[in-house]
C-alpha atoms as a PDB file:
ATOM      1  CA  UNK A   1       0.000   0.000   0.000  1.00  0.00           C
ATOM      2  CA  UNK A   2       0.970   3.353  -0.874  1.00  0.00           C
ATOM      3  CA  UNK A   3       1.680   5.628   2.127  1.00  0.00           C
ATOM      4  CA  UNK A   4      -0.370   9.257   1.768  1.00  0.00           C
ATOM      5  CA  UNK A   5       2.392  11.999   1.389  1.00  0.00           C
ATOM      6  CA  UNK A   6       1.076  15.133   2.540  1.00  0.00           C
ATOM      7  CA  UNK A   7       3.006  18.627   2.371  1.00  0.00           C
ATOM      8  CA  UNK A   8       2.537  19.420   6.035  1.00  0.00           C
ATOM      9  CA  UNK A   9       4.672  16.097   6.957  1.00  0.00           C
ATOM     10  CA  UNK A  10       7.540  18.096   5.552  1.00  0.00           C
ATOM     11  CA  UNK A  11       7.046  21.118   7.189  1.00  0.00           C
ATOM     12  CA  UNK A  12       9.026  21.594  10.546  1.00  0.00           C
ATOM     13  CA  UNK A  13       7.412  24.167  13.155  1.00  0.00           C
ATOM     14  CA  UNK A  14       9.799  26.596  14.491  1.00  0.00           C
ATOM     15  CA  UNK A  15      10.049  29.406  16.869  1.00  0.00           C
ATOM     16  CA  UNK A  16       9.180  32.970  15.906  1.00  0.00           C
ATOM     17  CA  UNK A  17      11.535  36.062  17.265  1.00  0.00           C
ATOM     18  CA  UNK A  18       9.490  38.288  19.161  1.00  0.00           C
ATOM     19  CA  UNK A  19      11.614  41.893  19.354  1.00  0.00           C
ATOM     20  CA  UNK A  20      12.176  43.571  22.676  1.00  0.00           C
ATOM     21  CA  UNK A  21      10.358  46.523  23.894  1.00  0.00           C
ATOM     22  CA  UNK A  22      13.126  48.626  23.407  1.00  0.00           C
ATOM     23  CA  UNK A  23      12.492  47.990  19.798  1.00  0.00           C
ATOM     24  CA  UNK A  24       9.019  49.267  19.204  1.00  0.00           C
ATOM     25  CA  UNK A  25      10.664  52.163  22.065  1.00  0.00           C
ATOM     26  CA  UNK A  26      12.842  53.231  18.979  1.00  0.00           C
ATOM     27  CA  UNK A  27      10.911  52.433  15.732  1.00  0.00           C
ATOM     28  CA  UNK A  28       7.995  55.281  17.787  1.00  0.00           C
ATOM     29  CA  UNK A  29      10.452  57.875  18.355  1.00  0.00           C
ATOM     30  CA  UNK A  30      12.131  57.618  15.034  1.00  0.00           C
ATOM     31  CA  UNK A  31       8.872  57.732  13.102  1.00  0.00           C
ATOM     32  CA  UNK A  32       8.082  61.089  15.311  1.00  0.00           C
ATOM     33  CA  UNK A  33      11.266  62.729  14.303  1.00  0.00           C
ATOM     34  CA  UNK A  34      10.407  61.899  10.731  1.00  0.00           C
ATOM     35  CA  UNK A  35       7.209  63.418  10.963  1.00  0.00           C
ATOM     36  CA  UNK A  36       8.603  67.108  12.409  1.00  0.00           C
ATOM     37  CA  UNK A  37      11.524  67.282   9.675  1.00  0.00           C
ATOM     38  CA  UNK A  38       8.728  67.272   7.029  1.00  0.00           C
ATOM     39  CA  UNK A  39       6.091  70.007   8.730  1.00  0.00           C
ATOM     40  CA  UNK A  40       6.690  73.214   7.743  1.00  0.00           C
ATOM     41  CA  UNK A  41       8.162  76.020  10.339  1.00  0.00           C
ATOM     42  CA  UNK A  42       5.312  77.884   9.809  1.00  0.00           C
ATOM     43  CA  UNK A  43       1.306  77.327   8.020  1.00  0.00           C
ATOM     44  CA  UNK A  44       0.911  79.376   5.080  1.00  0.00           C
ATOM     45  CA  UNK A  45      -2.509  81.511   4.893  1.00  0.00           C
ATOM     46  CA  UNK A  46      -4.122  80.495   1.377  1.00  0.00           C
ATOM     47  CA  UNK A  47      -5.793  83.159  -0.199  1.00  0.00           C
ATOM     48  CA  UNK A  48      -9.492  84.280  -0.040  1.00  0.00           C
ATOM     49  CA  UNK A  49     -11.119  85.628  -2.797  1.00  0.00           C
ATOM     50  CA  UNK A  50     -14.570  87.024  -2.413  1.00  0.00           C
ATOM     51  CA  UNK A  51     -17.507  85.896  -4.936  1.00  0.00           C
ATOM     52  CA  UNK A  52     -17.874  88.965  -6.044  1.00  0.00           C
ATOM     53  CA  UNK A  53     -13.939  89.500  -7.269  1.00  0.00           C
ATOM     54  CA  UNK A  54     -13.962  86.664  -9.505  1.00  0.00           C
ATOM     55  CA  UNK A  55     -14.326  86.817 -13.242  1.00  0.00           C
ATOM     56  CA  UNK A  56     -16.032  83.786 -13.919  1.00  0.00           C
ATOM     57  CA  UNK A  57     -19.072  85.404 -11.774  1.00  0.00           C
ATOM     58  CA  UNK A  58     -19.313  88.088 -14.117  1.00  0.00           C
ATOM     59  CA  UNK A  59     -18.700  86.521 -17.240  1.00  0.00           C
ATOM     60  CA  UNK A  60     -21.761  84.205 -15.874  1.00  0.00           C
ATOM     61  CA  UNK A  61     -24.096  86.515 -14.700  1.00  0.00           C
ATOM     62  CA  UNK A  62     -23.424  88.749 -18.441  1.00  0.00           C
ATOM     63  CA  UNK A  63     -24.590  85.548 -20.041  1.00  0.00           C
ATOM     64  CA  UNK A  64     -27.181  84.800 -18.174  1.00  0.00           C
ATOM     65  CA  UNK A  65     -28.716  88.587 -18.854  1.00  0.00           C
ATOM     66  CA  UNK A  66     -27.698  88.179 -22.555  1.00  0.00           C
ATOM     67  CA  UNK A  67     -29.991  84.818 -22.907  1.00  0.00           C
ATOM     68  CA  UNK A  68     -32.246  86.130 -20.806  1.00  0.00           C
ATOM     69  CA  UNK A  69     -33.260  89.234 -22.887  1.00  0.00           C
ATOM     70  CA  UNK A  70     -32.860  87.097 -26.225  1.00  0.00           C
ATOM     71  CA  UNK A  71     -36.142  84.604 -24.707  1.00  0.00           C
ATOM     72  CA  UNK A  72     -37.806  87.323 -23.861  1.00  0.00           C
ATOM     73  CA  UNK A  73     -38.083  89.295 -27.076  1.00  0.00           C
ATOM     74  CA  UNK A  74     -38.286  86.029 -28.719  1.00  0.00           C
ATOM     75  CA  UNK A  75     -41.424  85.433 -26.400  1.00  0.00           C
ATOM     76  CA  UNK A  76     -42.907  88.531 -27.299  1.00  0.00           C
ATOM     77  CA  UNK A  77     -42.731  87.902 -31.005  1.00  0.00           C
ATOM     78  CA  UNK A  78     -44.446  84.756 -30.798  1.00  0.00           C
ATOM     79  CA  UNK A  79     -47.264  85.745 -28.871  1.00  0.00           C
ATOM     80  CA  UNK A  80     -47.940  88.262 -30.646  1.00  0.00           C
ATOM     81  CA  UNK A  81     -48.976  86.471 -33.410  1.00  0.00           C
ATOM     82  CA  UNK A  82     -50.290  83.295 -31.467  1.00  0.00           C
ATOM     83  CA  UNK A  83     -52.493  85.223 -29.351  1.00  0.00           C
ATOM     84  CA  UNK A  84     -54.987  86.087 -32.024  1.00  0.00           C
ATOM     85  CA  UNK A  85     -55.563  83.267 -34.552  1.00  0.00           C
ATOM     86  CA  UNK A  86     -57.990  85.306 -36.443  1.00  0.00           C
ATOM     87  CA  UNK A  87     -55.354  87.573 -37.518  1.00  0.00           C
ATOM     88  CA  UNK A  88     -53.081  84.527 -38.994  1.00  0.00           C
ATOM     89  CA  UNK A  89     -56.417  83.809 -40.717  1.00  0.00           C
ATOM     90  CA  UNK A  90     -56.627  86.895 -42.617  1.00  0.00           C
ATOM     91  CA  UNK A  91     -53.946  86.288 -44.535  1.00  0.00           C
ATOM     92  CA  UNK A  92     -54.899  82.944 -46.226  1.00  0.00           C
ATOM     93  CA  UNK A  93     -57.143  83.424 -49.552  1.00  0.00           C
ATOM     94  CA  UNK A  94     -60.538  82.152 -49.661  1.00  0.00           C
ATOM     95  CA  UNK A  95     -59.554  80.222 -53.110  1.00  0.00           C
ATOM     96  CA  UNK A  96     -56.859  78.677 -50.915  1.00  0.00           C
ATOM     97  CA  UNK A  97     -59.434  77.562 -47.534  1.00  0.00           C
ATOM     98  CA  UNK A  98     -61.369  75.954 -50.345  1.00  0.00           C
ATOM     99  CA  UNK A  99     -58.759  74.008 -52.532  1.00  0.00           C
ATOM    100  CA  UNK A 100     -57.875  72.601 -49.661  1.00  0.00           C
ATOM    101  CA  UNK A 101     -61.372  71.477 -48.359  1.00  0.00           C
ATOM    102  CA  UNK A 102     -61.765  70.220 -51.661  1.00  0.00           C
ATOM    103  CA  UNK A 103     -58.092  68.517 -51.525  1.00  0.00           C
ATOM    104  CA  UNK A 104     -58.667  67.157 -47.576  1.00  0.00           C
ATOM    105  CA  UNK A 105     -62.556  66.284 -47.312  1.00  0.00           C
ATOM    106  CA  UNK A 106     -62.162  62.938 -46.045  1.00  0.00           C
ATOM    107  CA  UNK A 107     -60.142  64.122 -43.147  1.00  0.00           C
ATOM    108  CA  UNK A 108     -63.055  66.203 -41.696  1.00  0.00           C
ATOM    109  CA  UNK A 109     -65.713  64.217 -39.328  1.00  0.00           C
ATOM    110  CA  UNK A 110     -68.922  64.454 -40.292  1.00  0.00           C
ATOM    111  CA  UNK A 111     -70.452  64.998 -36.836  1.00  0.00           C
ATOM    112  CA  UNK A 112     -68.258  67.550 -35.660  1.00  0.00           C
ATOM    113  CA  UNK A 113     -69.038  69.311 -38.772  1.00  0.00           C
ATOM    114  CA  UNK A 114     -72.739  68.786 -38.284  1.00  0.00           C
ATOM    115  CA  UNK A 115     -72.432  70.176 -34.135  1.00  0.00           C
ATOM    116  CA  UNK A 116     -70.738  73.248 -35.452  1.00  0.00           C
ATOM    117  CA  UNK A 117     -73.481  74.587 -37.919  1.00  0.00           C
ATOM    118  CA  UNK A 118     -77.322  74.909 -36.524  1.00  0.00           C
ATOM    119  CA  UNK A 119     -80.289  76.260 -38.618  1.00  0.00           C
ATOM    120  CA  UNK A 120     -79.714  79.291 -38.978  1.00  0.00           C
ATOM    121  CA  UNK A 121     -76.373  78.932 -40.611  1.00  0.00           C
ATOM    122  CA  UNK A 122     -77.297  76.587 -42.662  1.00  0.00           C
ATOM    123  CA  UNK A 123     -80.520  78.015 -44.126  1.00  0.00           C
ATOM    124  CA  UNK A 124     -78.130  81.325 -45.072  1.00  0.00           C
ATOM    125  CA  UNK A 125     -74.898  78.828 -46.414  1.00  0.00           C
ATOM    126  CA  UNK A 126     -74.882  79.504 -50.348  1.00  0.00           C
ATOM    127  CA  UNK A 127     -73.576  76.084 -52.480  1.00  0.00           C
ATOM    128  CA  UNK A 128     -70.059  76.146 -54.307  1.00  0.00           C
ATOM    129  CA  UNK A 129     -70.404  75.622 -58.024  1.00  0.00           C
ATOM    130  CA  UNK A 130     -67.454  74.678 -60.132  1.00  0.00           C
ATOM    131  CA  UNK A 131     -67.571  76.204 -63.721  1.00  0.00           C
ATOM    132  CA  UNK A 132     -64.942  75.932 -66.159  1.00  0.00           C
ATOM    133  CA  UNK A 133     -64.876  78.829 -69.034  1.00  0.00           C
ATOM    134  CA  UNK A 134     -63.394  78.217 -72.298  1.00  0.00           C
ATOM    135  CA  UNK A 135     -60.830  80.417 -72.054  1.00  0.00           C
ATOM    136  CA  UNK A 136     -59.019  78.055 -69.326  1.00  0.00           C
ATOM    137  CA  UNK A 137     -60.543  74.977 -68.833  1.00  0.00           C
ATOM    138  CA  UNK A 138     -58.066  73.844 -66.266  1.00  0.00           C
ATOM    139  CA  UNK A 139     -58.942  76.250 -63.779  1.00  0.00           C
ATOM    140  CA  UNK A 140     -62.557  76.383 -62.235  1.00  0.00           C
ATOM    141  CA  UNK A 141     -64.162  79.306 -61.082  1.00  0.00           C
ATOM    142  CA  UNK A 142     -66.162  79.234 -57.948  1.00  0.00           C
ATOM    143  CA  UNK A 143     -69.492  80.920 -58.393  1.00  0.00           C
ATOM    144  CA  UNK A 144     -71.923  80.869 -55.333  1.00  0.00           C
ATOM    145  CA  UNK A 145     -75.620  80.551 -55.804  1.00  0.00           C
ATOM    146  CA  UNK A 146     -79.452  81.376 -54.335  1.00  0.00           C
ATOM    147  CA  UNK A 147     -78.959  80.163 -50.474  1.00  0.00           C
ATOM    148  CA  UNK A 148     -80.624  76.443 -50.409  1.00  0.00           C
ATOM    149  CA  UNK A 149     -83.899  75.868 -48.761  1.00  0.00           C
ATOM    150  CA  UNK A 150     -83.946  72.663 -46.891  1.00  0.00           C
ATOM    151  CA  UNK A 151     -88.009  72.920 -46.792  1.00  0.00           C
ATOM    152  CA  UNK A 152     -88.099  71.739 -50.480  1.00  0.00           C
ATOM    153  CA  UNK A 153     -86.837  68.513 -49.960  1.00  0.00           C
ATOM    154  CA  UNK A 154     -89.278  65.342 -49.160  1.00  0.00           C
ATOM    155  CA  UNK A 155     -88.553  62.217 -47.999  1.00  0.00           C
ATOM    156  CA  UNK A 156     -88.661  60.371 -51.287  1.00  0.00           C
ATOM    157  CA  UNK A 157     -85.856  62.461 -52.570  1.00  0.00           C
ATOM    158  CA  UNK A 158     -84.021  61.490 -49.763  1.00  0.00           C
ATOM    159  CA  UNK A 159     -85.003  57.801 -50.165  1.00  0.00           C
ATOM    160  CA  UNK A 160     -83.926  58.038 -53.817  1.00  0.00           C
ATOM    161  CA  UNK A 161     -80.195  59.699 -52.724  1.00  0.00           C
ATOM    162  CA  UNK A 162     -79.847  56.747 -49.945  1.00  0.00           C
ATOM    163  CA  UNK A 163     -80.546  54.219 -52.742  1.00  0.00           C
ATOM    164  CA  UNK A 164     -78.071  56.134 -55.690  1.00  0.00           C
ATOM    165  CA  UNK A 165     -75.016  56.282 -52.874  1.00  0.00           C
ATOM    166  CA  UNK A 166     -76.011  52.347 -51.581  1.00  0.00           C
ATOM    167  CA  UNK A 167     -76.919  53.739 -48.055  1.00  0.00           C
ATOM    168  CA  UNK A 168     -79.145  51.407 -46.255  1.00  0.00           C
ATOM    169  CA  UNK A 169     -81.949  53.243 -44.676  1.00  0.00           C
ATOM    170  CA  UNK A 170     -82.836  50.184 -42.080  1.00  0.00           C
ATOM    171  CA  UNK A 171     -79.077  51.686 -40.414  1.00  0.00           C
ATOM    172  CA  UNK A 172     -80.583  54.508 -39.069  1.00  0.00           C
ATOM    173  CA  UNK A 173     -81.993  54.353 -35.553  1.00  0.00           C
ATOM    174  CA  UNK A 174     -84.643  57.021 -36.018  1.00  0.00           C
ATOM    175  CA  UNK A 175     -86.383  57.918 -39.356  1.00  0.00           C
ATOM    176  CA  UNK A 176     -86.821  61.365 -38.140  1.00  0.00           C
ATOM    177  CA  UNK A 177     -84.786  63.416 -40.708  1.00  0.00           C
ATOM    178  CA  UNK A 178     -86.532  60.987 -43.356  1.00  0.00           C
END
């Protein structure tokens, strides 16, 4: 049988030195002299400078005034012109509100459309005609007619617009308008 060699078989313990008192005496009063050749003879005073002396203050607080005044004019410009919409408003053609009606129509809801006219408006609202003259037949001139009376309409003209755009009239909850 193999005998189990471990490491710690060949280690031997021995005695460890302890120094004398005298020692630690010395190695203390050496480190102490050490300490009073590197201090200096006398503290030096660092210097104070107030806030108000440096330039980096003032260079700041120019800035700061500088963008300052720049966002407020640029404020002022802005709402100006964003305070009253109407005014932005005035500048755009009629010819252009309605090419691009004409261009967008899909985008607009129905109902909110509906919610913003009542009676009155619409029994006064004149109908946009496109004509075409033979001088330029690319470009359409918008003519406005007699104001449209809603009280000439019946129901079977109604019925008969329902069937010609394939509008079911059985959809409807209430057959009032019919």
């Amino acid at each position: 049988m193999e005998e189990k060699n471990d490491i710690f078989d060949h280690l031997k313990p021995r005695k460890t030195p302890i120094p004398d008192a005298s020692y630690f005496e010395a190695l203390a009063n050496s480190v102490i002299e050490s300490q009073k050749e590197k201090a200096p003879a006398a503290p030096k005073e660092t210097k104070i400078i107030p806030l108000y002396k440096r330039p980096s203050l003032w260079i700041g607080a120019v800035a700061a005034v500088f963008i300052a005044g720049i966002l407020i004019i640029n404020f002022n410009e802005t709402t100006e012109i964003d305070s009253d919409p109407l005014l932005a408003l005035n500048d755009v053609s009629s010819n252009d509100v309605y090419e691009y009606i004409d261009e967008n129509i899909e985008d607009f809801e129905t109902d909110l459309i509906v919610e913003a006219l009542n009676e009155s408006t619409v029994n006064e609202m004149s109908f946009v005609e496109p004509e075409t003259t033979e001088s330029a037949p690319e470009e359409t001139k918008i003519i406005t007619s007699e104001p449209v009376s809603f009280d000439q309409i019946d129901s079977d003209d109604i019925l008969d617009y329902f069937n010609e755009e394939g509008i079911d009239s059985e959809d409807f909850e209430d057959d009032s308008f019919i």
